[in-house]
Protein backbone atom coordinates (compact mmCIF):
# COMPACT_ATOMS: atom_id res chain seq x y z
CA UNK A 1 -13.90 -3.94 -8.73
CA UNK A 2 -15.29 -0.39 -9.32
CA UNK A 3 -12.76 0.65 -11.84
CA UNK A 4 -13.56 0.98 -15.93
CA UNK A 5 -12.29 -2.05 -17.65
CA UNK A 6 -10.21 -0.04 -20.16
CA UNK A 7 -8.63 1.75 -17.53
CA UNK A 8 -7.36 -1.73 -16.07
CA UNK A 9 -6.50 -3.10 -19.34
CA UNK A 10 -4.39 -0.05 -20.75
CA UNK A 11 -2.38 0.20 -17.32
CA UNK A 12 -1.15 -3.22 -18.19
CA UNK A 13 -0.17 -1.85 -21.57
CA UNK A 14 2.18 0.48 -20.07
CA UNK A 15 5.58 0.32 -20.90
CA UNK A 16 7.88 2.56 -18.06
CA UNK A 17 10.01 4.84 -18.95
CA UNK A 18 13.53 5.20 -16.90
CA UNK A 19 13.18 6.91 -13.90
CA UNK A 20 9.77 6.04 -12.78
CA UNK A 21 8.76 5.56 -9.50
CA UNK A 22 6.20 2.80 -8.55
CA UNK A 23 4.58 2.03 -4.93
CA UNK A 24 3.12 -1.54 -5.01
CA UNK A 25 1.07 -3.05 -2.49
CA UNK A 26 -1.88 -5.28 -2.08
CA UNK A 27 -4.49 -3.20 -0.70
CA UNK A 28 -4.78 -1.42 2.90
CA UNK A 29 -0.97 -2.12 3.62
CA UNK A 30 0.25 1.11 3.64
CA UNK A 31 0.33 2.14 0.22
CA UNK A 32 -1.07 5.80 1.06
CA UNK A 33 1.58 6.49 3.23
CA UNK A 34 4.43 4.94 1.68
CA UNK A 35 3.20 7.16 -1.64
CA UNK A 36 2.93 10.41 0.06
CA UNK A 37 6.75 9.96 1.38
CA UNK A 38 7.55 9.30 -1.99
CA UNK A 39 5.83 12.37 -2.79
CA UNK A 40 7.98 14.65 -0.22
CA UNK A 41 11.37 12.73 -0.99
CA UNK A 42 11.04 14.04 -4.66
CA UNK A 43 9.60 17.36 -3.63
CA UNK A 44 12.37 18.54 -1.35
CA UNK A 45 10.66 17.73 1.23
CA UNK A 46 7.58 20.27 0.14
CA UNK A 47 3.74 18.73 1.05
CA UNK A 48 0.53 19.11 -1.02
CA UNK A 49 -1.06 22.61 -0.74
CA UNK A 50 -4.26 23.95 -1.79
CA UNK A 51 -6.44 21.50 -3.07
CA UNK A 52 -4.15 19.49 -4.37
CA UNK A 53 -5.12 15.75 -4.13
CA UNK A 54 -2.57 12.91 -3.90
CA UNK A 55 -4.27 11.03 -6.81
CA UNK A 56 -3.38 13.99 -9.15
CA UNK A 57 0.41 13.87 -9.00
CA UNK A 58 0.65 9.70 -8.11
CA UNK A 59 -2.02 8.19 -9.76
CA UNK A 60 -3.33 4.40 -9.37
CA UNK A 61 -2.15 2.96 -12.74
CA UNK A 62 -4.63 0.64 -13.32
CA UNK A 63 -7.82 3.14 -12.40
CA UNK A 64 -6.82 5.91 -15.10
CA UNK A 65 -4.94 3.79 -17.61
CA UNK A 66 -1.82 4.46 -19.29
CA UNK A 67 -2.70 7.66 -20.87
CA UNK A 68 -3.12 10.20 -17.99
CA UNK A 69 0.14 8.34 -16.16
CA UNK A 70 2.34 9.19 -19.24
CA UNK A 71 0.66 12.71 -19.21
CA UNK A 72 3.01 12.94 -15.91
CA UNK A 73 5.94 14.88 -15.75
CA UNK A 74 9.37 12.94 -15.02
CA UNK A 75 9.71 11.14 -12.76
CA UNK A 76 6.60 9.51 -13.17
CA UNK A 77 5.03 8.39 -10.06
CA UNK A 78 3.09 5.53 -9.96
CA UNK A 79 0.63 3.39 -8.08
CA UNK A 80 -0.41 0.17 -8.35
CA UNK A 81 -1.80 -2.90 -6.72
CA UNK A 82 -1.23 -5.70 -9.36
CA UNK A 83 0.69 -8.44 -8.52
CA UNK A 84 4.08 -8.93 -9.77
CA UNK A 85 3.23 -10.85 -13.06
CA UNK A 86 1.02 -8.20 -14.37
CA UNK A 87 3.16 -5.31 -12.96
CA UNK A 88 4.45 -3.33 -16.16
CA UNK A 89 8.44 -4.06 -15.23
CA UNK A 90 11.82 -2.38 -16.29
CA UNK A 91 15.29 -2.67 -14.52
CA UNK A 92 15.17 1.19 -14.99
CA UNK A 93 12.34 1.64 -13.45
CA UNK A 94 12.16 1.39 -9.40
CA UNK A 95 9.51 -0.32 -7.20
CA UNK A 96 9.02 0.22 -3.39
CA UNK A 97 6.89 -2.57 -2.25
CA UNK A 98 5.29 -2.42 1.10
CA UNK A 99 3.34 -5.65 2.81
CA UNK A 100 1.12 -5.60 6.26
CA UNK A 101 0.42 -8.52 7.96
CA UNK A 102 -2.34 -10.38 6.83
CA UNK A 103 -4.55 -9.83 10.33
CA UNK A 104 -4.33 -6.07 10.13
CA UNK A 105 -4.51 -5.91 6.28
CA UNK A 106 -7.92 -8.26 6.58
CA UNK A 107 -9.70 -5.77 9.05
CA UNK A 108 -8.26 -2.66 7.12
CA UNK A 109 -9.52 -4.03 4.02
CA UNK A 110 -12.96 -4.50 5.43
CA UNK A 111 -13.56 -0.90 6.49
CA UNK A 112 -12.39 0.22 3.35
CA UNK A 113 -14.64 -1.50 1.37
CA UNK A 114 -17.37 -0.60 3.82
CA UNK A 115 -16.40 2.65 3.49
CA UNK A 116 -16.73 3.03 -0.68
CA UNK A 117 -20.28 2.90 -1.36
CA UNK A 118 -19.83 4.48 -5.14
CA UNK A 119 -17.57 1.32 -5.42
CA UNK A 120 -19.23 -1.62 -3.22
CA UNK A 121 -22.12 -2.76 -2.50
CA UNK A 122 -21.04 -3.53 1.14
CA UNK A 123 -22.17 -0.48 3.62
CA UNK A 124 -23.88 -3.45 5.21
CA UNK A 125 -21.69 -5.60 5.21
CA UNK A 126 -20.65 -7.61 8.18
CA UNK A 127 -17.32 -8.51 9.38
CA UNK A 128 -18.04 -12.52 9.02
CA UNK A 129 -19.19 -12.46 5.45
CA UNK A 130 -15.78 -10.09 4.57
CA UNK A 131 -13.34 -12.39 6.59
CA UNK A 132 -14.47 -15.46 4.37
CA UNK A 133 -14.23 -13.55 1.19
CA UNK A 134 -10.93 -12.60 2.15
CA UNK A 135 -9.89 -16.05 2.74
CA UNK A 136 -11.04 -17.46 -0.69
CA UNK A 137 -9.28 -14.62 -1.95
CA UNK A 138 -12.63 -13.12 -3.40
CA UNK A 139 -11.80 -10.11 -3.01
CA UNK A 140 -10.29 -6.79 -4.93
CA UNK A 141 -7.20 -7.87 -6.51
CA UNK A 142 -7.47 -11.26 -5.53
CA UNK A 143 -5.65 -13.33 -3.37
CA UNK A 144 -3.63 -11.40 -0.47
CA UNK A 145 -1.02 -14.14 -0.33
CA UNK A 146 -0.56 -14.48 -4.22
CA UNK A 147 0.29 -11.03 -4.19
CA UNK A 148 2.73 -11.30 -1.74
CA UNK A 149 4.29 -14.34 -2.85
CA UNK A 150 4.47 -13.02 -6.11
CA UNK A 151 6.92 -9.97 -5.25
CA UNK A 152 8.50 -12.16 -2.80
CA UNK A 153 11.40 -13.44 -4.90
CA UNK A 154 12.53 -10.10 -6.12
CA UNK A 155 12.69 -8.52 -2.84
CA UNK A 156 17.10 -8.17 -3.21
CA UNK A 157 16.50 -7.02 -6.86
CA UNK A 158 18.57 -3.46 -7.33
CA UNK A 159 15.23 -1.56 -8.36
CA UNK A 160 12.81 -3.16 -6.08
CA UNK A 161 13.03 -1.95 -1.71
CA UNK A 162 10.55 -3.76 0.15
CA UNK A 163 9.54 -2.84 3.20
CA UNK A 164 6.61 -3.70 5.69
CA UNK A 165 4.39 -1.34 7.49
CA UNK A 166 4.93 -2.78 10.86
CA UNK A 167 8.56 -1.28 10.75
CA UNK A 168 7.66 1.51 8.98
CA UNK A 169 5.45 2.76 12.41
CA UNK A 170 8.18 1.66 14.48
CA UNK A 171 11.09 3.57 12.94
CA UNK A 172 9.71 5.64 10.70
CA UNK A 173 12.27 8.19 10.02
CA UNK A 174 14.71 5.35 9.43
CA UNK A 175 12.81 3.64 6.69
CA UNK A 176 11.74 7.65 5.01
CA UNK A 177 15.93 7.42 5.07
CA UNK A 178 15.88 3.67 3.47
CA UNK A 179 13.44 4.95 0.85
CA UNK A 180 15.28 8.46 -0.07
CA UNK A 181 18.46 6.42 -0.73
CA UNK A 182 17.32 3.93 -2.45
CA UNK A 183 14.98 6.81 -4.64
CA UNK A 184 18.83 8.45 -4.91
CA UNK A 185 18.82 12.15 -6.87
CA UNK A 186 16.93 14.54 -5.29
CA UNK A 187 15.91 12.27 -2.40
CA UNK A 188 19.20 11.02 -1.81
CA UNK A 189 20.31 14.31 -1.29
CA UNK A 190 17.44 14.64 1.25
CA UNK A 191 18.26 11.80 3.12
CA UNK A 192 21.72 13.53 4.27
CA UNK A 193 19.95 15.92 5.90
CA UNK A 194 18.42 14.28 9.16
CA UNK A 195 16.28 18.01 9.63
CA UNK A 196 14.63 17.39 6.33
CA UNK A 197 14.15 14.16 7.39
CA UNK A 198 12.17 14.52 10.27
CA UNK A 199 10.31 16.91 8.16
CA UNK A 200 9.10 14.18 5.88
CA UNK A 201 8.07 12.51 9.01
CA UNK A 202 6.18 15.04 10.26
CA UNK A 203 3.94 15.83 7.15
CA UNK A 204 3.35 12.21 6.22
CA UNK A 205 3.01 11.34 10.03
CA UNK A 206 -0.68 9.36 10.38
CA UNK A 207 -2.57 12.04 12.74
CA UNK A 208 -0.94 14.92 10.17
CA UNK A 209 -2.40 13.26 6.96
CA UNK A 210 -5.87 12.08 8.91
CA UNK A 211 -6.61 15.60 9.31
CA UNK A 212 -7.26 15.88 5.45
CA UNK A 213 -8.83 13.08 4.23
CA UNK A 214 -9.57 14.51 0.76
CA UNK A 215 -6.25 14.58 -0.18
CA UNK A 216 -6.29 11.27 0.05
CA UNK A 217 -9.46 9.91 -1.30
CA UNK A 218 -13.07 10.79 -2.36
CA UNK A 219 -14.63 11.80 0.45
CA UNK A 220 -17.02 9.17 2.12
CA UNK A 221 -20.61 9.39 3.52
CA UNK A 222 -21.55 10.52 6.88
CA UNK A 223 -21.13 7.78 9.76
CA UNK A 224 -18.98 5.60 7.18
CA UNK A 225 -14.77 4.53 7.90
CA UNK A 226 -12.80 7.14 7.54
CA UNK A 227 -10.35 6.39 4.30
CA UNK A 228 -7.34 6.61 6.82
CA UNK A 229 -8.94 5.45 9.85
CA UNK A 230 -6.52 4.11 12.68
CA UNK A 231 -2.52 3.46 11.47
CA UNK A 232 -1.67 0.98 13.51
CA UNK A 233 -0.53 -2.34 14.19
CA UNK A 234 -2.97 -5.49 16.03
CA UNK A 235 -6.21 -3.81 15.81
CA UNK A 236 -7.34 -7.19 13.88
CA UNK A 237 -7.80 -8.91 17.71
CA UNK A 238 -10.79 -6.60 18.25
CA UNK A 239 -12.31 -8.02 15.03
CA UNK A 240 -11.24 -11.70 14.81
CA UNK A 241 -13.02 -14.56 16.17
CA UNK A 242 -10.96 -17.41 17.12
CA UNK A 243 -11.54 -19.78 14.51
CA UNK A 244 -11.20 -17.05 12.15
CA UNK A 245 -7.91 -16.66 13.80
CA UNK A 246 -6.87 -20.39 13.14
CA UNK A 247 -8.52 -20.08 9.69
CA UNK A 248 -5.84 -17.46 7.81
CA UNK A 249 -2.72 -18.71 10.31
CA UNK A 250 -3.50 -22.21 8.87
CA UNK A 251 -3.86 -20.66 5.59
CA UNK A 252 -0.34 -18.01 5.86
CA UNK A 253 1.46 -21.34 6.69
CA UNK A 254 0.06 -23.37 3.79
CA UNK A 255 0.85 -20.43 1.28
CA UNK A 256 3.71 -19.50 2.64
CA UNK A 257 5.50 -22.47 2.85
CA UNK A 258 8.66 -22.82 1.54
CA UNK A 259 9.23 -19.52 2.29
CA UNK A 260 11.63 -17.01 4.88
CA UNK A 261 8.17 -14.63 4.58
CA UNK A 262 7.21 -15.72 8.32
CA UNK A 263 10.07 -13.81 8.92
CA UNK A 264 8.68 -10.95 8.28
CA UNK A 265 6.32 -11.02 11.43
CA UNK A 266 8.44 -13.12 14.10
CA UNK A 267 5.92 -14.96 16.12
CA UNK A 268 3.00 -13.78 14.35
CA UNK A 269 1.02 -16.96 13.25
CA UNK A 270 2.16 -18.71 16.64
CA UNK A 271 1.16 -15.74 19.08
CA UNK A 272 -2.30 -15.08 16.97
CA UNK A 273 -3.30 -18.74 18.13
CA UNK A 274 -2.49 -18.08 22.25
């Protein structure tokens, strides 16, 4: 992982304060998109200007440490990819969790990395030798099904919405509306306004933010993955293999066993293996 060590260790340390706002995700499921709605929903609907960056007002907790996030004004917003257990937690805190198929998150996750040469050794880097790291879990943040098993049992808490991407791109001024009123205050008094909300929509729509990849992330070298690259759902077919394919479905049964998370994505693991 490319981050300083103290910056990961004093995010941990954080203690939230009531009011903040956290998006939590394992990497390359949406977490981007679901922050910059966040982002609008407590702006009134207003989007970045100038050369503002998204990483100034809704920083990754665990990259800058706890210091520059309580430099934040209130409500704090707040990024973060740890899994549940490390997650700093308070019932007065609130936590909008968004998950991605594993297929799509695998493939997303590879160009990424690809992408980040400051960060990875990996501009190389071929699609096989990613896939089996991602399997073993040997990967940024670890496993991809630890992390979502993790959250999975707080799912119906009061402070916690979880959504998934997949029905994020499918109705997506529906779930900007399931976010605003679960956010409540100022973005609950957005989400009475259907106008505003197809505002939101608009500005955080995929080809709208694509257009400015800076505000997003540092920019990348020529001929590398764009940072926001294609938004949307079963490009992971033009990268999988079929026994790659068999591989994580046999794996998303084992770890998900148990489990209504199948649910999720009806027919996933069964149509993957046609």
């Amino acid at each position: 992982m490319g981050f300083p060590f103290e910056g990961f260790e004093s995010g941990q340390r954080y203690r939230p304060a009531p009011g903040d706002i956290f998006v939590s995700s394992y990497p390359k499921c949406g977490t981007t998109w679901v922050q910059y709605i966040v982002y609008l929903l407590e702006n009134e609907g207003r989007p970045l200007t100038g050369g503002q960056s998204l990483t100034d007002v809704f920083p990754h907790l665990e990259e800058v440490g706890e210091g520059p996030v309580r430099a934040l004004p209130e409500p704090r917003l707040i990024k973060t990819h740890l899994p549940f257990a490390r997650t700093p937690w308070s019932v007065q805190a609130k936590y909008v969790y968004v998950a991605r198929n594993p297929f799509d998150c695998a493939v997303s996750f590879y160009h990424h990395t690809r992408g980040f040469v400051r960060h990875y050794d990996f501009a190389r880097g071929d699609w096989e030798t990613f896939f089996d790291c991602f399997l073993r879990g040997e990967v940024d943040f670890g496993d991809y099904f630890d992390h979502l098993v993790s959250w999975w049992p707080h799912r119906a808490a009061a402070n916690v919405l979880f959504l998934t991407y997949e029905h994020m791109l499918a109705a997506p001024v529906a779930a900007i509306g399931s976010i605003a009123r679960f956010l409540g205050g100022r973005a609950g008094e957005l989400a009475r306004d259907p106008h505003r909300l197809e505002g939101v929509a608009r500005h955080s729509d995929f080809r709208h933010m694509q257009s400015d990849q800076d505000r997003w992330s540092s920019r990348r070298p020529a001929g590398m993955p764009a940072f926001l690259r294609k938004g949307v759902v079963g490009d992971w077919r033009s990268h999988f293999t079929a026994d790659q394919t068999r591989r994580l479905a046999a794996k998303f049964r084992a770890c998900t066993a148990g489990t209504t998370i199948g649910d999720l994505w009806p027919g996933l693991v069964a149509d993957s293996l046609e």
